[in-house]
C-alpha atoms as a PDB file:
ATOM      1  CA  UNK A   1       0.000   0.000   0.000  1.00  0.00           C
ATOM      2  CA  UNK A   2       1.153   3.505  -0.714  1.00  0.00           C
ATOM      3  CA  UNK A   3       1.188   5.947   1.705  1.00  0.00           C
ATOM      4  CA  UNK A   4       2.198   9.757   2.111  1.00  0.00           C
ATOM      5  CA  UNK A   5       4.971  10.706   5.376  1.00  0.00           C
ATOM      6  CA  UNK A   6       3.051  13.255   6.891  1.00  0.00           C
ATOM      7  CA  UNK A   7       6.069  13.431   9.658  1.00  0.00           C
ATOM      8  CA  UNK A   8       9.688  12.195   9.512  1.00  0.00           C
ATOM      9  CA  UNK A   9       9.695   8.725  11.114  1.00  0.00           C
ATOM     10  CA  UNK A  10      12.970   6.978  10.919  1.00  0.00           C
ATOM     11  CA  UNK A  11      13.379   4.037   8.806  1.00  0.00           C
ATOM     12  CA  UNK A  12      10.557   5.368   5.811  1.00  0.00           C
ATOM     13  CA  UNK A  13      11.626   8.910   5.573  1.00  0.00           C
ATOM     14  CA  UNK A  14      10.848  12.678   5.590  1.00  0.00           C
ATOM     15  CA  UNK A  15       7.534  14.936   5.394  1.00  0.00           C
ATOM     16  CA  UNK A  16       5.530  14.437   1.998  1.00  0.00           C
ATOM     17  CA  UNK A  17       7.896  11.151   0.966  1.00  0.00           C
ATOM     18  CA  UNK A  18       5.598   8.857  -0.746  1.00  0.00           C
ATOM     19  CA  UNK A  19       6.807   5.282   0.524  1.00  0.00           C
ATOM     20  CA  UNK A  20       5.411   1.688  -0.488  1.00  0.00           C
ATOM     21  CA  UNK A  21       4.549  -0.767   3.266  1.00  0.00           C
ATOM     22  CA  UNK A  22       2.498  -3.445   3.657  1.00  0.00           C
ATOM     23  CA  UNK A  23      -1.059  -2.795   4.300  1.00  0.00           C
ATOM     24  CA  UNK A  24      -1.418  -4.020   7.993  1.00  0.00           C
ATOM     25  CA  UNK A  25       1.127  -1.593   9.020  1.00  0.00           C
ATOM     26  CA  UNK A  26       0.168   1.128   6.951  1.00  0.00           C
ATOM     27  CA  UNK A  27      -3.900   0.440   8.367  1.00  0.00           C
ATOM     28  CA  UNK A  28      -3.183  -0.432  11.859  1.00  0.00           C
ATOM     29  CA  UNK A  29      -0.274   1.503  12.629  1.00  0.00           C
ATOM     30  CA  UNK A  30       0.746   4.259  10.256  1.00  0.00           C
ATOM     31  CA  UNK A  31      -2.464   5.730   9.850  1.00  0.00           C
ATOM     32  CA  UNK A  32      -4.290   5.729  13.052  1.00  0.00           C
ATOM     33  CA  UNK A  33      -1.051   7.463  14.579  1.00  0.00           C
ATOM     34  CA  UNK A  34      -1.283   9.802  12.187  1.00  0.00           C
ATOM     35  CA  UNK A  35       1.706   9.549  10.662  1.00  0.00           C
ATOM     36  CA  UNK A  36       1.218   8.695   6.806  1.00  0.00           C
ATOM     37  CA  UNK A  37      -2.112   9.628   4.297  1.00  0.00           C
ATOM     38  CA  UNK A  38      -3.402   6.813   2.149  1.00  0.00           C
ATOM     39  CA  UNK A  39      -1.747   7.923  -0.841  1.00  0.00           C
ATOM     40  CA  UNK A  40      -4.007   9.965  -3.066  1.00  0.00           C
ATOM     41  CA  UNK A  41      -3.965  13.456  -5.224  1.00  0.00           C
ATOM     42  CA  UNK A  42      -5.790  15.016  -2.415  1.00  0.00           C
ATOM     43  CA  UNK A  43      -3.597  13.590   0.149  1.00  0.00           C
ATOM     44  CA  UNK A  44      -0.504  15.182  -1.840  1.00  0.00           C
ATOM     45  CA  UNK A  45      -1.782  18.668  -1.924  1.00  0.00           C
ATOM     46  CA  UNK A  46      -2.611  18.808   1.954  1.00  0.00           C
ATOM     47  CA  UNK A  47       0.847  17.116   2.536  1.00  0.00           C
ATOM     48  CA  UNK A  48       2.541  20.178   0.562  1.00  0.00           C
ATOM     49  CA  UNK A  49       0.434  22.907   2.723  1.00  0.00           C
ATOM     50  CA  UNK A  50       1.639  20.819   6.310  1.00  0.00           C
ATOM     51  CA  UNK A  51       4.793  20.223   5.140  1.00  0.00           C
ATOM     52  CA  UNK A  52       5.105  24.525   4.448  1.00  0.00           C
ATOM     53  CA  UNK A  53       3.247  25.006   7.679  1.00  0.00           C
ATOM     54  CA  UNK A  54       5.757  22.620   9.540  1.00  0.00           C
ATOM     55  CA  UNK A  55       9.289  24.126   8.105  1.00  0.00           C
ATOM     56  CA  UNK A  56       7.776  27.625   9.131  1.00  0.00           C
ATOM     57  CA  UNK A  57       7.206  26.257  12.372  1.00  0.00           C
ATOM     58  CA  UNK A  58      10.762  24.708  12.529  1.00  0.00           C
ATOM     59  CA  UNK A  59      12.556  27.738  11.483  1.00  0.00           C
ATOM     60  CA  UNK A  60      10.468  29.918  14.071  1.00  0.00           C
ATOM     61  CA  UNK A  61      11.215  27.307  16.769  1.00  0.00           C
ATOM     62  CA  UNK A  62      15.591  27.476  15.536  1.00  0.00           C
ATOM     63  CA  UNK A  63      15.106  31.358  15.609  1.00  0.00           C
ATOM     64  CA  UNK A  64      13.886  30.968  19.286  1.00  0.00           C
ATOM     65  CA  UNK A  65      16.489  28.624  20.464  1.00  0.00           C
ATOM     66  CA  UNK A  66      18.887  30.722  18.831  1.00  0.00           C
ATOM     67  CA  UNK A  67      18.513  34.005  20.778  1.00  0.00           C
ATOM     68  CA  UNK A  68      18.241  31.938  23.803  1.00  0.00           C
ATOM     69  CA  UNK A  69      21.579  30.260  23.078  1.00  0.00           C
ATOM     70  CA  UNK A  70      23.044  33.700  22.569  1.00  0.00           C
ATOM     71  CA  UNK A  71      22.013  34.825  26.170  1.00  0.00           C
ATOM     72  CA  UNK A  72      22.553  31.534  27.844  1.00  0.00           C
ATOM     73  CA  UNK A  73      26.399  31.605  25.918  1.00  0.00           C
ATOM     74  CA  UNK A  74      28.981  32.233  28.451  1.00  0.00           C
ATOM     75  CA  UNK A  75      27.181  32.180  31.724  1.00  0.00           C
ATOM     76  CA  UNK A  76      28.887  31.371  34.656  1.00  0.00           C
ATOM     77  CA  UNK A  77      27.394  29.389  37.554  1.00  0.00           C
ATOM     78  CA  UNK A  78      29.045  28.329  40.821  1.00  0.00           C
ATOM     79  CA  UNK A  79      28.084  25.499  42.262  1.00  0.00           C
ATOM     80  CA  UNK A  80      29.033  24.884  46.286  1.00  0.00           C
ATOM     81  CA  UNK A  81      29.742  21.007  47.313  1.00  0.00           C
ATOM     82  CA  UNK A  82      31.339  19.446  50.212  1.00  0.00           C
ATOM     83  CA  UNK A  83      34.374  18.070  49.428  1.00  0.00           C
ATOM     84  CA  UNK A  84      37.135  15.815  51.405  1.00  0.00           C
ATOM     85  CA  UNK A  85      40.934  15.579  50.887  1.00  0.00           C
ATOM     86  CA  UNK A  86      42.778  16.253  47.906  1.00  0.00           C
ATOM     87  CA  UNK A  87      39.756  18.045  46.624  1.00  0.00           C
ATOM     88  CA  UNK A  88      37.451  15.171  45.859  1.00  0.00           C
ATOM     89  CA  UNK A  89      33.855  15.406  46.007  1.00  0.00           C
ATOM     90  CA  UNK A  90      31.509  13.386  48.182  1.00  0.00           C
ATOM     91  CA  UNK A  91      29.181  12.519  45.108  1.00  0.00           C
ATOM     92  CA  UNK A  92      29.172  14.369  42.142  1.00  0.00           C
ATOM     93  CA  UNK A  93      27.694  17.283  40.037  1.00  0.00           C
ATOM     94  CA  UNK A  94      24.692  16.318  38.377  1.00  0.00           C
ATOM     95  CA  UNK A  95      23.437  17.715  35.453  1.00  0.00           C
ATOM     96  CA  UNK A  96      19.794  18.392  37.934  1.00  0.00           C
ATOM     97  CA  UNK A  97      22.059  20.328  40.119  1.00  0.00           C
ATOM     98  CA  UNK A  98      23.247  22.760  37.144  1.00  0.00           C
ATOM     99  CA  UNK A  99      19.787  23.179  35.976  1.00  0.00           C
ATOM    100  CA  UNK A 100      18.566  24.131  39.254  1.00  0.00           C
ATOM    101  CA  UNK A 101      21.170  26.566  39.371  1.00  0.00           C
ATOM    102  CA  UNK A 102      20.812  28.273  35.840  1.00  0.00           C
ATOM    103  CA  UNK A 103      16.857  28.144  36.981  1.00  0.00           C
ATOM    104  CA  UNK A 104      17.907  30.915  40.297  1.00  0.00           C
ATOM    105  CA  UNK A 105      19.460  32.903  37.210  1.00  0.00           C
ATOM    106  CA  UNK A 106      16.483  33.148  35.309  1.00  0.00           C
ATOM    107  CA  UNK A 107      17.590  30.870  32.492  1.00  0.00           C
ATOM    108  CA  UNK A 108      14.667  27.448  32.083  1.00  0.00           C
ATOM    109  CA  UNK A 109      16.728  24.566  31.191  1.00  0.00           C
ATOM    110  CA  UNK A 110      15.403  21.417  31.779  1.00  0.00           C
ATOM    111  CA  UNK A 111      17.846  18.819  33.207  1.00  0.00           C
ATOM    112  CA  UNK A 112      18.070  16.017  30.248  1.00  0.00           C
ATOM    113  CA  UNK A 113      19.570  19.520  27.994  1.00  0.00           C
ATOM    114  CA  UNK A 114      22.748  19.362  30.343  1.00  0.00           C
ATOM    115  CA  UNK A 115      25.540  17.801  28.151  1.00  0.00           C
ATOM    116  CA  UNK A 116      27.984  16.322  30.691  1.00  0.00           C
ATOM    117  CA  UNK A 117      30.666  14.030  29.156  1.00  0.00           C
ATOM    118  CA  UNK A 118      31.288  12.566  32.575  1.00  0.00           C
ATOM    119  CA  UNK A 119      29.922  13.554  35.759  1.00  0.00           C
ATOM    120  CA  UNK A 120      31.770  16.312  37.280  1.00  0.00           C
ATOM    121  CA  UNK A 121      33.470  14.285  40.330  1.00  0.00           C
ATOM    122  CA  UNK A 122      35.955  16.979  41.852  1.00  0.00           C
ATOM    123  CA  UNK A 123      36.696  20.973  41.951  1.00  0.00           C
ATOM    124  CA  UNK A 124      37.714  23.605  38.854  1.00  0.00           C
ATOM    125  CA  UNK A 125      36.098  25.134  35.972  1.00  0.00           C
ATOM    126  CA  UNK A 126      34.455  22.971  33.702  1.00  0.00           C
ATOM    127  CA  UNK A 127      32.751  24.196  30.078  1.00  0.00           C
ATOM    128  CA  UNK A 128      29.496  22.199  29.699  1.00  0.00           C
ATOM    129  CA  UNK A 129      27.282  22.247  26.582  1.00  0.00           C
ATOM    130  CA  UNK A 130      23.546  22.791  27.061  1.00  0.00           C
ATOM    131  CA  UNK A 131      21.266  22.039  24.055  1.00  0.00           C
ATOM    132  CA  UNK A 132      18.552  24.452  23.891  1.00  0.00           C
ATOM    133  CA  UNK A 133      17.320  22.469  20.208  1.00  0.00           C
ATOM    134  CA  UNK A 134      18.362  19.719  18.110  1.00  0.00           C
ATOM    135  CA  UNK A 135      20.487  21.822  16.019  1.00  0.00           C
ATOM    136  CA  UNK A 136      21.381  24.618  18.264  1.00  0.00           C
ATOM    137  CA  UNK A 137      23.230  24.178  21.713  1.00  0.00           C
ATOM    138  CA  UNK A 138      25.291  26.773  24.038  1.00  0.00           C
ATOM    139  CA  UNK A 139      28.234  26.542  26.144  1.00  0.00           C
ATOM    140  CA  UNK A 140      27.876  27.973  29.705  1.00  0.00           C
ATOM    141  CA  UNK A 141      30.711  28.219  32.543  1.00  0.00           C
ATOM    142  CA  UNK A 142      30.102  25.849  35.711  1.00  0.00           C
ATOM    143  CA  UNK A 143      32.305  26.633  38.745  1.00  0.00           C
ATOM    144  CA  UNK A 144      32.588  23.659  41.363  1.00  0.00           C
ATOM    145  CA  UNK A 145      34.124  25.183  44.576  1.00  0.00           C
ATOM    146  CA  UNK A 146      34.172  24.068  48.202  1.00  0.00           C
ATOM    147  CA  UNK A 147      31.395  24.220  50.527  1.00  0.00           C
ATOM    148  CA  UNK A 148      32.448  26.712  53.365  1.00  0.00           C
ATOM    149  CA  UNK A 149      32.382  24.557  56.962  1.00  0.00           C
END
């Protein structure tokens, strides 16, 4: 059965792709979730007018994250921890504990956008990439320094 890609879905393809599955999966799956059109004339011209209405929407949401990267860029948290001997931390920075703390500056990241290659396990300066969009991310400052006793 033909079908139209009204979204991208990995493994058939992008918006407005007309792609050939078997029937079962194109009734009982594809359809219902509304992700493909029965393929049809019709079907093709409202797939053109989403597809417009979805790459406007995509550049609009990139423009966004964007300007938000561009404030978030460069900011510098510190983050207070108790540490032991030789400057090691009990535990470690979490990426929750960063969020929470560009949250008190005004800046809404949600936890799972915190890049951390490793978990941050004793004191310094550390650069950390927070991805504000799929295709847009910005690089903020994170101080870890010792809890005063």
């Amino acid at each position: 059965m033909k079908v139209i890609l009204r979204k991208n879905y990995e493994g058939l393809g992008e918006i407005g792709k007309v792609v050939d599955v078997r029937d079962g999966y194109a009734r009982n799956f594809l359809i219902p979730q509304k992700v493909a059109y029965p393929y049809s004339p019709g079907h093709l011209k409202m797939i053109e007018n989403e597809k417009k209405a979805y790459e406007s929407k995509q550049n609009r949401e990139i423009h966004d994250a964007e300007t938000f990267a561009q404030k978030l860029n460069g900011v510098e948290i510190t983050i207070e921890v108790q540490a032991g001997e030789e400057d090691k931390l009990f535990g470690s920075v979490t990426s929750q504990m960063i969020a929470d703390k560009l949250t008190e500056k005004g800046f809404e990241v949600d936890r799972r956008r915190v890049e951390l290659a490793e978990p941050i396990k004793s004191l310094g300066s550390y650069k950390v990439q927070v991805k504000v969009h799929q295709q847009v991310s910005a690089e903020i400052s994170v101080s870890v320094v010792k809890q005063p006793e």
